[in-house]
N, C-alpha and C. Protein backbone atom coordinates (compact mmCIF):
# COMPACT_ATOMS: atom_id res chain seq x y z
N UNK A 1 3.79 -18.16 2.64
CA UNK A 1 3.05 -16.96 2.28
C UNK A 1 4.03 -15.84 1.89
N UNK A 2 3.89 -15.00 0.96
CA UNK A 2 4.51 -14.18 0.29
C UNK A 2 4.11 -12.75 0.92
N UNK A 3 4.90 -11.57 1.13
CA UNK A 3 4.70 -10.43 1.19
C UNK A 3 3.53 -9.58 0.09
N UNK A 4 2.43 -8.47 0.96
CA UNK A 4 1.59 -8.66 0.00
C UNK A 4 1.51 -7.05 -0.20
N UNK A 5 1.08 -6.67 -1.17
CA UNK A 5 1.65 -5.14 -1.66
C UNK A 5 0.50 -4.12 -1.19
N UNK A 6 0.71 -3.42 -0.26
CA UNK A 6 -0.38 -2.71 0.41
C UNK A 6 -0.32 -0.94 0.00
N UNK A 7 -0.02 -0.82 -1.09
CA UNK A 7 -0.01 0.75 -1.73
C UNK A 7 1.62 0.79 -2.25
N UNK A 8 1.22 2.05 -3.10
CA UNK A 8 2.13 2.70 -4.35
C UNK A 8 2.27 4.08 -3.92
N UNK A 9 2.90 4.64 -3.76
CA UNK A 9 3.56 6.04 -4.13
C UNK A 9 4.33 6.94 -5.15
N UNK A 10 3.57 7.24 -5.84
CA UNK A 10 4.64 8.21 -7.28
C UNK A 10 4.09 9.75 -6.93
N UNK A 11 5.40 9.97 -7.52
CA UNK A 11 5.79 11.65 -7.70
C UNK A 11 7.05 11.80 -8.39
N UNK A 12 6.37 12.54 -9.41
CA UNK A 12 7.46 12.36 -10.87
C UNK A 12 7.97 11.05 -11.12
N UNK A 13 9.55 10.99 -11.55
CA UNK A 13 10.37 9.18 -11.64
C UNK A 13 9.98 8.38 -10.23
N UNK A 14 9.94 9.19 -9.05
CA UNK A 14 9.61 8.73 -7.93
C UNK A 14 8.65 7.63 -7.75
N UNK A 15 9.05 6.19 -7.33
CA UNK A 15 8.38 5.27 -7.19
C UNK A 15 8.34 4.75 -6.01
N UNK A 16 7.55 4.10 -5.04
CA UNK A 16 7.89 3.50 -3.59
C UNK A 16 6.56 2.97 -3.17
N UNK A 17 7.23 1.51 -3.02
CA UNK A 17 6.05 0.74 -2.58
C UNK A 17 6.20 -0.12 -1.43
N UNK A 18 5.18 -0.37 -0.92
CA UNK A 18 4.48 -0.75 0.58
C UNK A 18 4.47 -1.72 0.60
N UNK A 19 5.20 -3.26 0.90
CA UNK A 19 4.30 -4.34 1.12
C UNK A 19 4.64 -4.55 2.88
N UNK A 20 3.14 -5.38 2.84
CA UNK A 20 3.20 -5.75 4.18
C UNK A 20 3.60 -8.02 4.16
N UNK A 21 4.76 -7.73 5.11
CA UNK A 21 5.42 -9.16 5.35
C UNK A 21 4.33 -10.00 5.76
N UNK A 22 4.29 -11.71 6.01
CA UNK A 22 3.37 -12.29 6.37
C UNK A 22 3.24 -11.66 8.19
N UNK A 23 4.58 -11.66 8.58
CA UNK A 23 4.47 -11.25 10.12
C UNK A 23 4.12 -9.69 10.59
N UNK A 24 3.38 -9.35 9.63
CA UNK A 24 2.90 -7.91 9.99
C UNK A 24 4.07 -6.87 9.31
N UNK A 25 5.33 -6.97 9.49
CA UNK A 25 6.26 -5.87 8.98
C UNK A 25 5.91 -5.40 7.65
N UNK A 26 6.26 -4.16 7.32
CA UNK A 26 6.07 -3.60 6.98
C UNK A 26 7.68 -3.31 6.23
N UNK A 27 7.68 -3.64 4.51
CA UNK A 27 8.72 -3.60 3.64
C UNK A 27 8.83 -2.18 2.95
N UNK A 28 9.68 -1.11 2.89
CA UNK A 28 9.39 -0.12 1.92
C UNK A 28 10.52 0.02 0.23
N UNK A 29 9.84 -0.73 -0.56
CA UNK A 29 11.08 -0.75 -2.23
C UNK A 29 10.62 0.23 -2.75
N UNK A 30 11.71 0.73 -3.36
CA UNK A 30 12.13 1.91 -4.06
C UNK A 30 12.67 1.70 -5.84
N UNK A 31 12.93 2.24 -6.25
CA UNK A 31 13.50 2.12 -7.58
C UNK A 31 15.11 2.23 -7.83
N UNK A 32 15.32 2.14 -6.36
CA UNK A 32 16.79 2.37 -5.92
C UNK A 32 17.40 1.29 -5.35
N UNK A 33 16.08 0.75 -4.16
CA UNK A 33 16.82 -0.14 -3.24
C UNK A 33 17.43 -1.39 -4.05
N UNK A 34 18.09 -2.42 -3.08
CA UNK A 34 18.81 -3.63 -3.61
C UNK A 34 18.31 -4.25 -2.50
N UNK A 35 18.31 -5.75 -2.84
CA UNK A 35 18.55 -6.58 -4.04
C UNK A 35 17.49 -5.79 -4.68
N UNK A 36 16.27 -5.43 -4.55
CA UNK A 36 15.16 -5.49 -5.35
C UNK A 36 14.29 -4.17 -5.56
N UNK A 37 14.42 -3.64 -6.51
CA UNK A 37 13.52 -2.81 -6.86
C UNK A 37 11.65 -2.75 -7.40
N UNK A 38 11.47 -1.39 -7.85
CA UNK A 38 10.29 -1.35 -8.52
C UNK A 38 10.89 -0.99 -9.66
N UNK A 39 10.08 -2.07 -10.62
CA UNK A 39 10.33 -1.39 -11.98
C UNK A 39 9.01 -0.50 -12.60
N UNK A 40 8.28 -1.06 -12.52
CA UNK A 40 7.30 -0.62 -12.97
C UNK A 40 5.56 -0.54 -12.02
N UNK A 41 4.67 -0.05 -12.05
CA UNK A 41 3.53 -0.08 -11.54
C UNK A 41 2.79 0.49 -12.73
N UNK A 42 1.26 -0.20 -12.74
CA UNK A 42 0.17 0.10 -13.73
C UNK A 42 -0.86 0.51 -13.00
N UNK A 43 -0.81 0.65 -11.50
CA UNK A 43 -2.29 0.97 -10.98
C UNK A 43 -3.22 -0.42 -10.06
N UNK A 44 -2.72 -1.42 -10.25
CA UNK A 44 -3.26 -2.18 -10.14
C UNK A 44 -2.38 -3.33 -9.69
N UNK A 45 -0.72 -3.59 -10.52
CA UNK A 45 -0.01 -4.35 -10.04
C UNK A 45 1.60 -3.75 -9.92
N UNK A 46 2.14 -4.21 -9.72
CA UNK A 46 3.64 -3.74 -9.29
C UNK A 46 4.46 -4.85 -10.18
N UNK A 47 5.52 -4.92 -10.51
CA UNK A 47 6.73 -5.69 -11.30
C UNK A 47 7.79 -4.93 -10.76
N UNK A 48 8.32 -6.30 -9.72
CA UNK A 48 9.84 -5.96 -9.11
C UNK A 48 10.65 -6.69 -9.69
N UNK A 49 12.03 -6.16 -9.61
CA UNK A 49 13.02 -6.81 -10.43
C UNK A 49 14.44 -6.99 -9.06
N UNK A 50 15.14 -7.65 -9.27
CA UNK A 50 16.23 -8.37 -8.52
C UNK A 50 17.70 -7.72 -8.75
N UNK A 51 18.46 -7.58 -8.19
CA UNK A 51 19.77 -7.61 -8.70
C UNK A 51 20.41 -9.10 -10.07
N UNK A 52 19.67 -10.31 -9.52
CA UNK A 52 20.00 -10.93 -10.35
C UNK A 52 18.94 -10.96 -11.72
N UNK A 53 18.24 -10.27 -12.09
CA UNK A 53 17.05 -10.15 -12.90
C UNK A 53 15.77 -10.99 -13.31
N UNK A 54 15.93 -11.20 -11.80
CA UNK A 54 14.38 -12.21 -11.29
C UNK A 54 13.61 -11.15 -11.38
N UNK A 55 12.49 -11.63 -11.84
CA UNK A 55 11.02 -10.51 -12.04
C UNK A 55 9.58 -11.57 -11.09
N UNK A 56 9.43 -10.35 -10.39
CA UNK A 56 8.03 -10.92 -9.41
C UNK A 56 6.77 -9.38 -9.72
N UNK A 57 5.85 -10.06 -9.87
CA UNK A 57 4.76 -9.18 -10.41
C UNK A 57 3.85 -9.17 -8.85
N UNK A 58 3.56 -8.39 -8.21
CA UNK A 58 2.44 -8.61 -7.32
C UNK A 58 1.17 -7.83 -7.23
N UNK A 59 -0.04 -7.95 -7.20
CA UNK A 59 -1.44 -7.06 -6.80
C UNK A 59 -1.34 -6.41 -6.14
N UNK A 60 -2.15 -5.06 -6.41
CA UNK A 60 -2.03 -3.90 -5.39
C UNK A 60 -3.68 -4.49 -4.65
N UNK A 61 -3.46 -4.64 -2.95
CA UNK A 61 -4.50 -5.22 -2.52
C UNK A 61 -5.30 -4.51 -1.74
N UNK A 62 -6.78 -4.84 -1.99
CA UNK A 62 -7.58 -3.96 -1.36
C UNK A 62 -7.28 -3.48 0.03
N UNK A 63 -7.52 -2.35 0.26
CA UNK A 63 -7.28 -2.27 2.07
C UNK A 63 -9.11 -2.41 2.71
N UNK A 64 -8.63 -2.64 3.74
CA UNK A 64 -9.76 -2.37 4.32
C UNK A 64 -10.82 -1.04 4.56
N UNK A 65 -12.18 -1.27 5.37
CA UNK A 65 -12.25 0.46 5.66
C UNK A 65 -12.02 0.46 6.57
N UNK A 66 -11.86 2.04 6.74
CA UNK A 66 -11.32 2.39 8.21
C UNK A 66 -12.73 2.16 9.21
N UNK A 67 -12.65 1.57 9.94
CA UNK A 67 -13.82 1.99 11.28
C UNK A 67 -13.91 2.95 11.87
N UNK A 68 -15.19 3.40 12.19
CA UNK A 68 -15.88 4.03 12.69
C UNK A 68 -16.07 4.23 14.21
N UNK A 69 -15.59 4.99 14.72
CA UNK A 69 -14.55 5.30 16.12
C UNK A 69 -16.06 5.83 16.73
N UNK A 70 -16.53 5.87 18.32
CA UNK A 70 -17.51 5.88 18.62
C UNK A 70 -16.81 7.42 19.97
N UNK A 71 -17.66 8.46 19.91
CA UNK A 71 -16.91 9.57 20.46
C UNK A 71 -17.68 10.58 20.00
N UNK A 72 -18.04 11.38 20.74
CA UNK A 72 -18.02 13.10 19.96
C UNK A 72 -17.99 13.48 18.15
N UNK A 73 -16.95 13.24 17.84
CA UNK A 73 -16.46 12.78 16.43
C UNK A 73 -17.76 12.08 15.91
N UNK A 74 -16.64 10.39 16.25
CA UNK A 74 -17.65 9.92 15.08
C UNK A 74 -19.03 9.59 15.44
N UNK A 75 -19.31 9.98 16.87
CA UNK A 75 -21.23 9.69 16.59
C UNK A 75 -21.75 10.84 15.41
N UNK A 76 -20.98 12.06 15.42
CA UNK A 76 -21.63 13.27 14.78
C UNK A 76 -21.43 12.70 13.42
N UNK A 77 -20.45 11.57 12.47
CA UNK A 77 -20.40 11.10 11.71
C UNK A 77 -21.58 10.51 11.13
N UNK A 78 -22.19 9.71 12.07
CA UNK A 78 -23.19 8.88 12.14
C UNK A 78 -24.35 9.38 12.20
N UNK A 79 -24.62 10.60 12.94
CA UNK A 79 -26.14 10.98 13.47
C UNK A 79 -25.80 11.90 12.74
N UNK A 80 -26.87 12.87 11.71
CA UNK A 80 -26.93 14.25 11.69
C UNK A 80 -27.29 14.96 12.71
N UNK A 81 -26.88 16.27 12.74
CA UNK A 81 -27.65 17.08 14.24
C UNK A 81 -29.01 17.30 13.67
N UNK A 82 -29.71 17.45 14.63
CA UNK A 82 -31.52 17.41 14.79
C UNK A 82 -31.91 18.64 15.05
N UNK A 83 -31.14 19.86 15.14
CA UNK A 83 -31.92 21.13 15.13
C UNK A 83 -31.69 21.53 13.91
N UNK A 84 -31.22 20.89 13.16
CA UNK A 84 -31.33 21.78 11.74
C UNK A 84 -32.21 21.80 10.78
């Protein structure tokens, strides 16, 4: 199983992306780091490149939703208030 790309970050040239390892870790590439960079992102997929100029393309993958935490909070999430 391959590392799987869990978000993108840009700001300006600024590129940095997220994948998460099969064992949970958590990878952060840059347009800097080595061996392997980001070359490019479209929104949708990522194209990393190698020191030796291997190219791996990967999906930007859905995340989950967040759940719904049961508390003060998020019941008021859930219920509207009733005197209004």
């Amino acid at each position: 199983m391959q590392a799987r790309l869990t978000a993108v970050f840009e700001s300006g040239k600024e590129r940095v992306a997220i994948l998460q390892r099969p064992d949970g870790s958590t990878l952060k590439i840059t347009g800097e780091t080595k061996p392997w960079r980001v070359e490019s992102f479209d929104g949708r997929k990522a194209l990393f490149v190698s020191a030796d100029d291997q190219r791996v393309e990967r999906p930007l993958e859905a995340g989950s939703a967040a759940a719904v935490k049961a508390g003060p909070i998020g019941d008021r999430l859930r219920r509207p208030a009733t005197n209004q």
